[in-house]
C-alpha atoms as a PDB file:
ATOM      1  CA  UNK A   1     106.975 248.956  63.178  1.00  0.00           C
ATOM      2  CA  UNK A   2     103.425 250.110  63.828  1.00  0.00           C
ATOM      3  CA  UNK A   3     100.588 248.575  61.558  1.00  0.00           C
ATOM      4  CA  UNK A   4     100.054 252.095  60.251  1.00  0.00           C
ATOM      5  CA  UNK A   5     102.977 252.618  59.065  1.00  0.00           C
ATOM      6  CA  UNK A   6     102.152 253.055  55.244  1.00  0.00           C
ATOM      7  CA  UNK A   7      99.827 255.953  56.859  1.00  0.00           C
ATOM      8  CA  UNK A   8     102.692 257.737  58.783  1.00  0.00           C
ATOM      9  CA  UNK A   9     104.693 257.704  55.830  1.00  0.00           C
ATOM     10  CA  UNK A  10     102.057 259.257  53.532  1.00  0.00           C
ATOM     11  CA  UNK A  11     101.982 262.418  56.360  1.00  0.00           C
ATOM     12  CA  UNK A  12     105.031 263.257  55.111  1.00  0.00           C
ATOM     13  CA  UNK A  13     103.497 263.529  51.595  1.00  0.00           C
ATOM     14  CA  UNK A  14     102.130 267.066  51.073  1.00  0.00           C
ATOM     15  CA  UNK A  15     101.096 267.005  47.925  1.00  0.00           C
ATOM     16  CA  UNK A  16     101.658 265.294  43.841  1.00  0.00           C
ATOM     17  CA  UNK A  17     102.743 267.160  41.048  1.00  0.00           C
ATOM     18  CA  UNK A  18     103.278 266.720  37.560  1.00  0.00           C
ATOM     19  CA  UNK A  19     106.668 268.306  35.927  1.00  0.00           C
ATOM     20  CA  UNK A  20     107.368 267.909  31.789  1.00  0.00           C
ATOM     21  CA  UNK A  21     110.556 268.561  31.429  1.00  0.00           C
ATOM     22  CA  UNK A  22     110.102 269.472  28.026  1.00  0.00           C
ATOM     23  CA  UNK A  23     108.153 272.601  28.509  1.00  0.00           C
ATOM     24  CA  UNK A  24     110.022 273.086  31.721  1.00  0.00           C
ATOM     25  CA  UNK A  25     106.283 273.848  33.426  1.00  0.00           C
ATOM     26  CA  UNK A  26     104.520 272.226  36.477  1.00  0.00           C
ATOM     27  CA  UNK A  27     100.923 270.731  35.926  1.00  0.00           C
ATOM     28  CA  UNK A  28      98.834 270.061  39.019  1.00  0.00           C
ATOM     29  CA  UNK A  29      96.909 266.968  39.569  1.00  0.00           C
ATOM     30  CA  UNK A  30      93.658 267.157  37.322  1.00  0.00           C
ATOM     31  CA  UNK A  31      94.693 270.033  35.483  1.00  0.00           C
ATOM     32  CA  UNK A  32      93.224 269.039  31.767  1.00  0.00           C
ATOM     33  CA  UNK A  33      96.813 270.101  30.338  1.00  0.00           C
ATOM     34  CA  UNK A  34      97.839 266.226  31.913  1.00  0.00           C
ATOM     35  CA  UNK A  35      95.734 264.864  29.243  1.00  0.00           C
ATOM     36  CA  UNK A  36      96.796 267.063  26.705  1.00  0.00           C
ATOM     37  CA  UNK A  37     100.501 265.985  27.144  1.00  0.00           C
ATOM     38  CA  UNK A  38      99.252 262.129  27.004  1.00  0.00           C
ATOM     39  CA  UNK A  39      97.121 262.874  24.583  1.00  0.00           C
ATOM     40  CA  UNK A  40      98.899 265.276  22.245  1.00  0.00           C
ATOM     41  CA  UNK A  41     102.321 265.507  23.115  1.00  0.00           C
ATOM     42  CA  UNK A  42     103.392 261.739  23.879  1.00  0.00           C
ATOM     43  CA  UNK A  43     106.999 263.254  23.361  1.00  0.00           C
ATOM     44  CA  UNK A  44     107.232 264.768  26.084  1.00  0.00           C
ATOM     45  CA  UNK A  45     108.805 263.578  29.044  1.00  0.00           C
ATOM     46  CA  UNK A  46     106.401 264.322  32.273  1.00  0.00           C
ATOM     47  CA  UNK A  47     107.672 263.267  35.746  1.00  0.00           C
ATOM     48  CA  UNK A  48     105.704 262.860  38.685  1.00  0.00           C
ATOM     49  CA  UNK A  49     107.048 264.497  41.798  1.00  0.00           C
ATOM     50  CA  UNK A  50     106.094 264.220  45.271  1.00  0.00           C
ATOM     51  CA  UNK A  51     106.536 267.133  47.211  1.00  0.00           C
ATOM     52  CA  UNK A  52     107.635 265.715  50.854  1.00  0.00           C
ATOM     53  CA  UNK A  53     108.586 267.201  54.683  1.00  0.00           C
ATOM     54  CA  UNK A  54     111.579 266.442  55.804  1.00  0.00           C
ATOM     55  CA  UNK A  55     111.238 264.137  59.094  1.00  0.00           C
ATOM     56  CA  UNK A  56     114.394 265.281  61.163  1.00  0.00           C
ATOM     57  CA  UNK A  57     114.400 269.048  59.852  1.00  0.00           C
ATOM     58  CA  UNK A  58     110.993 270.093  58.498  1.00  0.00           C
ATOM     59  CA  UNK A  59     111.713 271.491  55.895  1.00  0.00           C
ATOM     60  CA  UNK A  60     109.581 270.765  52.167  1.00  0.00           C
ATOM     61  CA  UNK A  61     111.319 269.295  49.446  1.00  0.00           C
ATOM     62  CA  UNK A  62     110.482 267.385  46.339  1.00  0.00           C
ATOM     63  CA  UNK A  63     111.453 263.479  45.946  1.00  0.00           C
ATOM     64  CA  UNK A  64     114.722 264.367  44.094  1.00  0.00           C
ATOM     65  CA  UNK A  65     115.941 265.580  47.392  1.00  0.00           C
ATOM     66  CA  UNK A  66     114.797 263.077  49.770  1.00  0.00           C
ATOM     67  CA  UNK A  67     115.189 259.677  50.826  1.00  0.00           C
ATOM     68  CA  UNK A  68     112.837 257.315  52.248  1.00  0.00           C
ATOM     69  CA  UNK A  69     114.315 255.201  55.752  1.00  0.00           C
ATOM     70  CA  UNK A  70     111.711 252.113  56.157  1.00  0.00           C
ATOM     71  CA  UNK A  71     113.625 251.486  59.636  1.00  0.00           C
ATOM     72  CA  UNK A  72     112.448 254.830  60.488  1.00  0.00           C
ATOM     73  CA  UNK A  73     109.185 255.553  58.308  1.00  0.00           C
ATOM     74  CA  UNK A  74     110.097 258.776  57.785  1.00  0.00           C
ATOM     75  CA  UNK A  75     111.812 260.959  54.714  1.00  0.00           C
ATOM     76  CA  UNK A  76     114.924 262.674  55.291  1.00  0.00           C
ATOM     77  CA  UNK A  77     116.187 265.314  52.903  1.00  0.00           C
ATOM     78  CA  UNK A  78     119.380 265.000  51.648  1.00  0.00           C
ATOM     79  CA  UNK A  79     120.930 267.862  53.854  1.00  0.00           C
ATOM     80  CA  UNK A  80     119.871 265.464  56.584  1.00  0.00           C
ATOM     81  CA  UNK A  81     121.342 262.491  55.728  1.00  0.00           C
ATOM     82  CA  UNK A  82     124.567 264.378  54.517  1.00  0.00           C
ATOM     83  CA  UNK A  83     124.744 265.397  58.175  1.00  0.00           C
ATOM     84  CA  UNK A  84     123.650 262.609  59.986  1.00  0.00           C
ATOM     85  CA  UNK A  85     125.873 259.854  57.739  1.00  0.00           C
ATOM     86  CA  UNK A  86     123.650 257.365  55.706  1.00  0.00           C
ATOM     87  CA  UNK A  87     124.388 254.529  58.479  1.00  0.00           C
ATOM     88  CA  UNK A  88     122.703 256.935  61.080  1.00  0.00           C
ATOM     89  CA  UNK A  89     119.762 257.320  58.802  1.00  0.00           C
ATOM     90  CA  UNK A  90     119.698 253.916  57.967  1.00  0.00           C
ATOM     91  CA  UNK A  91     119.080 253.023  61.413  1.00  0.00           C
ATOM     92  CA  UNK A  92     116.167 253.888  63.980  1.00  0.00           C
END
């Protein structure tokens, strides 16, 4: 593995989001209605979600649907990996 490899697996990170499940809405990153829900609305559940590119396919999809291969340094969606067999993904 390359010494950058925390680097090449963060270009496969497009972007962060913030999800509460409770209000079923999406707050991005520094939006002030973050604080609110820490502040004001500590029942809430709020998730953090990555929002990825697949490695083999391309294709963007959130955390939920992804998996992370360290012998590869790369995410794989799960369409991918269904495909491919876990061993194969598992495996540069």
């Amino acid at each position: 593995m390359t010494e950058d490899w925390a680097e090449e697996r963060d270009k496969a990170v497009l972007n962060t989001i913030y999800y509460c499940e409770t209000c079923n809405i999406i707050v991005e990153p520094g939006d002030v209605d973050i604080s609110i829900h820490k502040r004001e609305l500590p029942h809430h559940k709020m998730r953090r979600v990555m929002i990825l590119r697949c490695g083999k396919c391309g294709n963007v999809v959130t955390d939920s649907y992804a998996e992370y291969s360290p012998e590869r340094n790369q995410f794989w969606c799960k369409n991918c990996i269904s495909e491919t067999g876990v061993d194969g993904f598992h495996t540069s």
